[in-house]
C-alpha atoms as a PDB file:
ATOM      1  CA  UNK A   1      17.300  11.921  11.731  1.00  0.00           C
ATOM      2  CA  UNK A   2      16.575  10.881   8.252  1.00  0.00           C
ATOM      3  CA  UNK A   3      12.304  10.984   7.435  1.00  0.00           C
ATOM      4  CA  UNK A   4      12.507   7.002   7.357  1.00  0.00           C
ATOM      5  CA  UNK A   5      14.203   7.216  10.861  1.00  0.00           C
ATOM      6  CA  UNK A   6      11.353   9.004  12.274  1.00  0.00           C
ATOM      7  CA  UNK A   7       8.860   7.067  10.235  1.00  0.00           C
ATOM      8  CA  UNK A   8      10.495   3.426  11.915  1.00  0.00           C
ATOM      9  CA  UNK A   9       9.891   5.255  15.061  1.00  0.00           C
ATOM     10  CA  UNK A  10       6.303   6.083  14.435  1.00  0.00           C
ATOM     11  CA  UNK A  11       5.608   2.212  12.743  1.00  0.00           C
ATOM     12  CA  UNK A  12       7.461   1.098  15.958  1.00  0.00           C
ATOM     13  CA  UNK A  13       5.517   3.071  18.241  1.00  0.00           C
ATOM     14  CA  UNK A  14       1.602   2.577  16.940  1.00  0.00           C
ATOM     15  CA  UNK A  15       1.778   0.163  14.508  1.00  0.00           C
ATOM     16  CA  UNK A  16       3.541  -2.866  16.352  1.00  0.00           C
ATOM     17  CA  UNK A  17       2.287  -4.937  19.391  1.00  0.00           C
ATOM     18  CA  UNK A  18       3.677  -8.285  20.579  1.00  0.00           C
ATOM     19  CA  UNK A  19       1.056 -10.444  20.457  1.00  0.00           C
ATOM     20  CA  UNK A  20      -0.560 -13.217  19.052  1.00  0.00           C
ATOM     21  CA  UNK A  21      -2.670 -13.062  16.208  1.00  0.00           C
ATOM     22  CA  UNK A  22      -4.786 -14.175  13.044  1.00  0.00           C
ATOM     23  CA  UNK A  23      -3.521 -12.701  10.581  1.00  0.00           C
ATOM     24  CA  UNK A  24      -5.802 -12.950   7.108  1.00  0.00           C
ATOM     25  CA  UNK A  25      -3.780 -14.982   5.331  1.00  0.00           C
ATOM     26  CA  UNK A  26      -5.151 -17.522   7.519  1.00  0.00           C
ATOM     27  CA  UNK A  27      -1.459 -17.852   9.674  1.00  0.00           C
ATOM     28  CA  UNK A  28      -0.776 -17.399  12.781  1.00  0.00           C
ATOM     29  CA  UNK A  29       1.950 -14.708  14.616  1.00  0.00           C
ATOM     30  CA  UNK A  30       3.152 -13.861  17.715  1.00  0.00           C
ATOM     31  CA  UNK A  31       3.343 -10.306  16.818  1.00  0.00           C
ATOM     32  CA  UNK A  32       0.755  -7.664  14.995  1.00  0.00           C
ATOM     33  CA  UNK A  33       1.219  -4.695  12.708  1.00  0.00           C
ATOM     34  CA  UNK A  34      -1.682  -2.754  12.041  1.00  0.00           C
ATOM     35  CA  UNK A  35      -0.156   0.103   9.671  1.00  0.00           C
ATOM     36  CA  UNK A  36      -3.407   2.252   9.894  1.00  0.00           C
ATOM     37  CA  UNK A  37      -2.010   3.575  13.199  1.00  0.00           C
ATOM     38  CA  UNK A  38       1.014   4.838  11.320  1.00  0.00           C
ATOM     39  CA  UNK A  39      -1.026   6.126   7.769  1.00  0.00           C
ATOM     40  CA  UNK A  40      -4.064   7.839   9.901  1.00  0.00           C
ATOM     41  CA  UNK A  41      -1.261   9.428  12.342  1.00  0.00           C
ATOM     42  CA  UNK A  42      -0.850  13.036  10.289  1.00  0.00           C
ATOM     43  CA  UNK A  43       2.911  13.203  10.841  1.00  0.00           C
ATOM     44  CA  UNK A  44       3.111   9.189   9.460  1.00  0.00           C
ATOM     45  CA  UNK A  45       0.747   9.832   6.845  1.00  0.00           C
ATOM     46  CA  UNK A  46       2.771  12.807   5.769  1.00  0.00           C
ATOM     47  CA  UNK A  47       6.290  10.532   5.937  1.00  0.00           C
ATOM     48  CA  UNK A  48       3.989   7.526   4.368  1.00  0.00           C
ATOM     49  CA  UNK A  49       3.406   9.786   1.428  1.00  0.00           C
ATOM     50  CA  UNK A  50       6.512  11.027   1.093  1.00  0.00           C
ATOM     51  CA  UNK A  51       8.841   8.095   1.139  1.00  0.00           C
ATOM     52  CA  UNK A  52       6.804   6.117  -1.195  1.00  0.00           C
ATOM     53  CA  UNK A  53       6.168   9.199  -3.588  1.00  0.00           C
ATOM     54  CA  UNK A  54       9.699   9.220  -3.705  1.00  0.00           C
ATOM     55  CA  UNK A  55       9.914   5.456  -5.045  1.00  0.00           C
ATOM     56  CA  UNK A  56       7.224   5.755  -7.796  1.00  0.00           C
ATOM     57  CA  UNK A  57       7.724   9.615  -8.941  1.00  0.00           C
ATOM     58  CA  UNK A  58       9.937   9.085 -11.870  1.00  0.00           C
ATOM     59  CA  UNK A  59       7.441   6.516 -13.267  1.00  0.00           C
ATOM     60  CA  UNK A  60       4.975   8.517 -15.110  1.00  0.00           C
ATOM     61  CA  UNK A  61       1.976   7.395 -12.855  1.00  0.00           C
ATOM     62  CA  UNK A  62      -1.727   8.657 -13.033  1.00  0.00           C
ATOM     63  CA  UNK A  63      -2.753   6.593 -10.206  1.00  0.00           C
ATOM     64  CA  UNK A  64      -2.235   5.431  -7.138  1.00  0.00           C
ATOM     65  CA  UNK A  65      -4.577   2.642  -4.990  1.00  0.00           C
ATOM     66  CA  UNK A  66      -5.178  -0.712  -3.540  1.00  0.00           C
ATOM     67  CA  UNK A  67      -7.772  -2.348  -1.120  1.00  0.00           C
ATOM     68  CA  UNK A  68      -9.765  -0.696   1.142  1.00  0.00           C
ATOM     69  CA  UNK A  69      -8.910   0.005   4.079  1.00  0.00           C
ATOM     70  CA  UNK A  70      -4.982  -0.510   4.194  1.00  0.00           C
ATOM     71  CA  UNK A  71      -4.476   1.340   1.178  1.00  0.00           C
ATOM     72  CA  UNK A  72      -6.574   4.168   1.537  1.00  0.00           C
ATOM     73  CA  UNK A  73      -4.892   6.472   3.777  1.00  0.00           C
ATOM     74  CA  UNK A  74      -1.536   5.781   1.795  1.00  0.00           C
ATOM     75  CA  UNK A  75      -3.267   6.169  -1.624  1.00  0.00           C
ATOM     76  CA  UNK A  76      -4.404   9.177  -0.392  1.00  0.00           C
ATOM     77  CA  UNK A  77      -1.130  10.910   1.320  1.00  0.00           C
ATOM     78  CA  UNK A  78       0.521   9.707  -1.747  1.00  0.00           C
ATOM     79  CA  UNK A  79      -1.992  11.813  -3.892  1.00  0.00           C
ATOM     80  CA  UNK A  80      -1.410  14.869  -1.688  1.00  0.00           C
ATOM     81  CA  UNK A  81       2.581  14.627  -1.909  1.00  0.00           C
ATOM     82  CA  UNK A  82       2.292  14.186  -5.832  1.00  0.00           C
ATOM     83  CA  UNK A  83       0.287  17.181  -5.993  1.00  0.00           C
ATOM     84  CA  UNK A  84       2.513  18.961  -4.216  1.00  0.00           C
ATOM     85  CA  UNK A  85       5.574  17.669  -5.592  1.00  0.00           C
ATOM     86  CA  UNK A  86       3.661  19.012  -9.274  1.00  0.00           C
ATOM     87  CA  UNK A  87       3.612  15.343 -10.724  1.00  0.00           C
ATOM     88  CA  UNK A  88      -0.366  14.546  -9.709  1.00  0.00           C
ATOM     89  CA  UNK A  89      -1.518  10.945  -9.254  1.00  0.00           C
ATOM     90  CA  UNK A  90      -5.231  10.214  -8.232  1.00  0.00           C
ATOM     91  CA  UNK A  91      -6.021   8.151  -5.591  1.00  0.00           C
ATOM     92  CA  UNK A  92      -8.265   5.087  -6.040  1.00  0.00           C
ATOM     93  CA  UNK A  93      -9.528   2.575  -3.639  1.00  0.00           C
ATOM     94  CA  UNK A  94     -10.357  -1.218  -4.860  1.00  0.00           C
ATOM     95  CA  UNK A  95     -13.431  -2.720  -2.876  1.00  0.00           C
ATOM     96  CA  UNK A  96     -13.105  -6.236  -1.336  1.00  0.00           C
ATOM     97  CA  UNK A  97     -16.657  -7.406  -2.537  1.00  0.00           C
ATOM     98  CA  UNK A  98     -18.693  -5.323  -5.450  1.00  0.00           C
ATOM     99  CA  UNK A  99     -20.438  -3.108  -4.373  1.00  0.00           C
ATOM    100  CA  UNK A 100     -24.294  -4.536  -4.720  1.00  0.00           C
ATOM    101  CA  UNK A 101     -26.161  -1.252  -5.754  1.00  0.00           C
ATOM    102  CA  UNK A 102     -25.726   1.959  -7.647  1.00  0.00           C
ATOM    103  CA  UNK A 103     -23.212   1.641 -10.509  1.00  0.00           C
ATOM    104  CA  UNK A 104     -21.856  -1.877  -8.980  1.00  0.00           C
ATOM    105  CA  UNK A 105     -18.296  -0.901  -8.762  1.00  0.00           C
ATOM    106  CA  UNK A 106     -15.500  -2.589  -7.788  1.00  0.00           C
ATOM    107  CA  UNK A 107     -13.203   0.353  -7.668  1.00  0.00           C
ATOM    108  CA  UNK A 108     -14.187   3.787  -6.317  1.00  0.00           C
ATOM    109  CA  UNK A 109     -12.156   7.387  -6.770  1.00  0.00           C
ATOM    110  CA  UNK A 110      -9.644   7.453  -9.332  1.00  0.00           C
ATOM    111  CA  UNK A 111     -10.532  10.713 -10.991  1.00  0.00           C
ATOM    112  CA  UNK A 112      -9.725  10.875 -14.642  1.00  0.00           C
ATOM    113  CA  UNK A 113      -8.126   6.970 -14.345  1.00  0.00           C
ATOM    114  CA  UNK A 114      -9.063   5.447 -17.568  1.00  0.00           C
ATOM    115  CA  UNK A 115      -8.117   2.027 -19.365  1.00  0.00           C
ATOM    116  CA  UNK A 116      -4.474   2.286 -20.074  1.00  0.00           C
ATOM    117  CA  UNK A 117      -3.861   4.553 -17.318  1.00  0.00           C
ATOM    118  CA  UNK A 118      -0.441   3.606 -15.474  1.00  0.00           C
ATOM    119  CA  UNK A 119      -0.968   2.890 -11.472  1.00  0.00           C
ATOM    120  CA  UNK A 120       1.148   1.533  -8.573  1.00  0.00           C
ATOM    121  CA  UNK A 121      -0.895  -1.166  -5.844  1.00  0.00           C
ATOM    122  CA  UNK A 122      -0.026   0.423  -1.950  1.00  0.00           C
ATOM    123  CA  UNK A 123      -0.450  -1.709   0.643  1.00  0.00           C
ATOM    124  CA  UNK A 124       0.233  -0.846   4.579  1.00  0.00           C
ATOM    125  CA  UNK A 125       1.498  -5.157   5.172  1.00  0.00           C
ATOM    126  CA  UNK A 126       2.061  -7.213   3.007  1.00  0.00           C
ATOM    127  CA  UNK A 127       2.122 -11.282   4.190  1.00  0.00           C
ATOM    128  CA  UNK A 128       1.416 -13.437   1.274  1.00  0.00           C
ATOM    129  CA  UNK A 129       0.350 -10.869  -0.581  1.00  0.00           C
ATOM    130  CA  UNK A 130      -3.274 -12.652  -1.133  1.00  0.00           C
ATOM    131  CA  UNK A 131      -5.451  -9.079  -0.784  1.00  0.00           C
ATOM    132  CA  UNK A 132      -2.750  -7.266  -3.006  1.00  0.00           C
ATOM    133  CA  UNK A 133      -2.998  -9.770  -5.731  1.00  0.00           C
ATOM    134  CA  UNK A 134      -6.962  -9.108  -5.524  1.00  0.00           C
ATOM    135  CA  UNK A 135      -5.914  -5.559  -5.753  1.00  0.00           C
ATOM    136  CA  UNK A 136      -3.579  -6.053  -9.117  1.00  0.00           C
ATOM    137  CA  UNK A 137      -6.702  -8.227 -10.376  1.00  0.00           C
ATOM    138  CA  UNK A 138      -9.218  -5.461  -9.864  1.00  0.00           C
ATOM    139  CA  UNK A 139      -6.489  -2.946 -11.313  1.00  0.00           C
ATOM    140  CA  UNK A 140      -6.075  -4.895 -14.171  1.00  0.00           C
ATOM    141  CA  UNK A 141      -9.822  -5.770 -15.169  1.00  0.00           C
ATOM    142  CA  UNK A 142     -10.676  -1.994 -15.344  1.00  0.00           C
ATOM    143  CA  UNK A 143      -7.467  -1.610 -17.750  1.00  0.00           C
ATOM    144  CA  UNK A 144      -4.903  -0.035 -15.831  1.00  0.00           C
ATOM    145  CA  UNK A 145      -1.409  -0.658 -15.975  1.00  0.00           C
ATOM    146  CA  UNK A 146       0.164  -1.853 -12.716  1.00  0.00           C
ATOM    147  CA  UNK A 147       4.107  -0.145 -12.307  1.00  0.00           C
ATOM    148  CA  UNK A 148       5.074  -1.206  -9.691  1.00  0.00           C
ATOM    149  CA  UNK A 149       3.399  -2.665  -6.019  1.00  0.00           C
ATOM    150  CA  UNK A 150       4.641  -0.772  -2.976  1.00  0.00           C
ATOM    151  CA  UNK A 151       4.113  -1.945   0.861  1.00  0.00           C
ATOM    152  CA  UNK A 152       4.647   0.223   3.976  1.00  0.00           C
ATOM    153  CA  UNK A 153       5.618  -2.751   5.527  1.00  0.00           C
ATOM    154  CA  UNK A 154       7.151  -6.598   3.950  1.00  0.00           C
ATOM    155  CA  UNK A 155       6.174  -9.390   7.075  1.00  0.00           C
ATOM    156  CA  UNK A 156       8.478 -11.797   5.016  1.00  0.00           C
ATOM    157  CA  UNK A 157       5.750 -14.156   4.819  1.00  0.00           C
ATOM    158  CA  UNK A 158       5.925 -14.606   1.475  1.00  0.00           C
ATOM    159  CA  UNK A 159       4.167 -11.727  -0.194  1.00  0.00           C
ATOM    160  CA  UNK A 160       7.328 -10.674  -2.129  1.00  0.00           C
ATOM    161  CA  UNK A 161       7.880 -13.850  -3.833  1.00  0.00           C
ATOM    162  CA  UNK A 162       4.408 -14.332  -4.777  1.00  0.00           C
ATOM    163  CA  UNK A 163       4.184 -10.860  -6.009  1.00  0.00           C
ATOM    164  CA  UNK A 164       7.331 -10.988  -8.011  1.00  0.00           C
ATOM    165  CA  UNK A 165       6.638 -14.634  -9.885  1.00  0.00           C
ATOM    166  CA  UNK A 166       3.526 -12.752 -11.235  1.00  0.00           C
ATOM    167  CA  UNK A 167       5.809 -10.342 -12.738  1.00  0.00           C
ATOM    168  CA  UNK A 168       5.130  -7.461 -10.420  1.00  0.00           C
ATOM    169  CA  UNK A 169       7.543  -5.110  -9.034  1.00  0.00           C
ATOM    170  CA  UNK A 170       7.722  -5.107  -5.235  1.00  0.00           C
ATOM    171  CA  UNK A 171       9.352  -2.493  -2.845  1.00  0.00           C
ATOM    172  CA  UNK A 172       8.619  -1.655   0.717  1.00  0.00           C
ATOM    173  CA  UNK A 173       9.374   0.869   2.785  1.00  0.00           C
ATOM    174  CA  UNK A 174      10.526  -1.474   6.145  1.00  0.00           C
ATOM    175  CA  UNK A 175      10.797  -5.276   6.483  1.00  0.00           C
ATOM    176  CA  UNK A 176       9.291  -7.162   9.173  1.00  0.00           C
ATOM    177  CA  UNK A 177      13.377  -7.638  10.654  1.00  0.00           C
ATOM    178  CA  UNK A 178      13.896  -3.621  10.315  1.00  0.00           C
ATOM    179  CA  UNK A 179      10.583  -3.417  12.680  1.00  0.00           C
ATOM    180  CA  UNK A 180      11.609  -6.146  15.369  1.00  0.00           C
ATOM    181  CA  UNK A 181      15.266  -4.689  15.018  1.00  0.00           C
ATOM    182  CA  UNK A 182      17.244  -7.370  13.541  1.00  0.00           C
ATOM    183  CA  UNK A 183      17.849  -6.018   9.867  1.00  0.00           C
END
């Protein structure tokens, strides 16, 4: 079984439930994916990192983030696998509101990220792509370079299209048909 095998399996297994839903782009669904059950899960964190290390490594990146919460855990495992894999990209996690004391940041981590700095946006699902655009936005107003956008999974709501008539390169890892078991 290929990593991505197992990692459908795990997705499959704690991320999915048949039910109905608002999701926060506002739309309804009869079915829910909440990829934090797959990128807190240590073996789907692991695979998580992994597979999507894989898809940004030969891109010269010195970061790695997107909004809090749904990014962190993958930000993070992607960190740990670039470190690993001797190619090191910090993690960074972009706030959805500023934070109203202290330094008033929008973004937190990203050790040694300054403006010019090359990045790719993680997301666990994507829909319209609304919070990942916010994500590119906060990215962008600090100075860093957005590569490329990466999603664990694509609900095919959308998100791609929007992402990609902005100019920004989109890959995920499943699509919401390779989840249900039609792709």
């Amino acid at each position: 079984m290929t990593l991505k095998e197992e990692l459908l399996q795990i997705v499959r297994k704690q991320s999915y439930e048949k039910r109905k839903v608002v999701l926060s782009s506002g739309k309804d669904s009869d079915f829910y994916i909440d990829g934090k059950m797959t990128t807190t899960n240590p073996k789907g964190a692991f695979l998580v990192g992994k597979l999507m290390f894989e898809k940004i490594k030969n891109l010269g990146l010195d970061g790695v983030g997107g909004i809090t919460m749904g990014a962190d855990p993958i930000a993070t495992a992607i960190a740990i696998v670039s470190h690993i894999e001797g190619r090191p990209a910090t993690a960074f996690f972009v706030r959805k509101e500023q934070k109203k004391h202290g330094k008033q940041l929008w973004i937190e981590g990203g050790w040694g990220l300054k403006e010019g700095s090359k990045v790719a946006i993680v997301e666990d699902v994507v829909t319209t792509g609304g919070s990942t655009l916010k994500a590119i936005e906060k990215a962008e107003e600090a100075g860093f370079v957005v590569a490329k956008v990466l999603s664990l999974v694509d609900r095919e709501e959308g998100g791609r299209e929007n992402l990609e008539k902005k100019g920004y390169r989109f890959e995920s890892i499943f699509t919401k048909r390779d989840i249900l078991g039609e792709g």
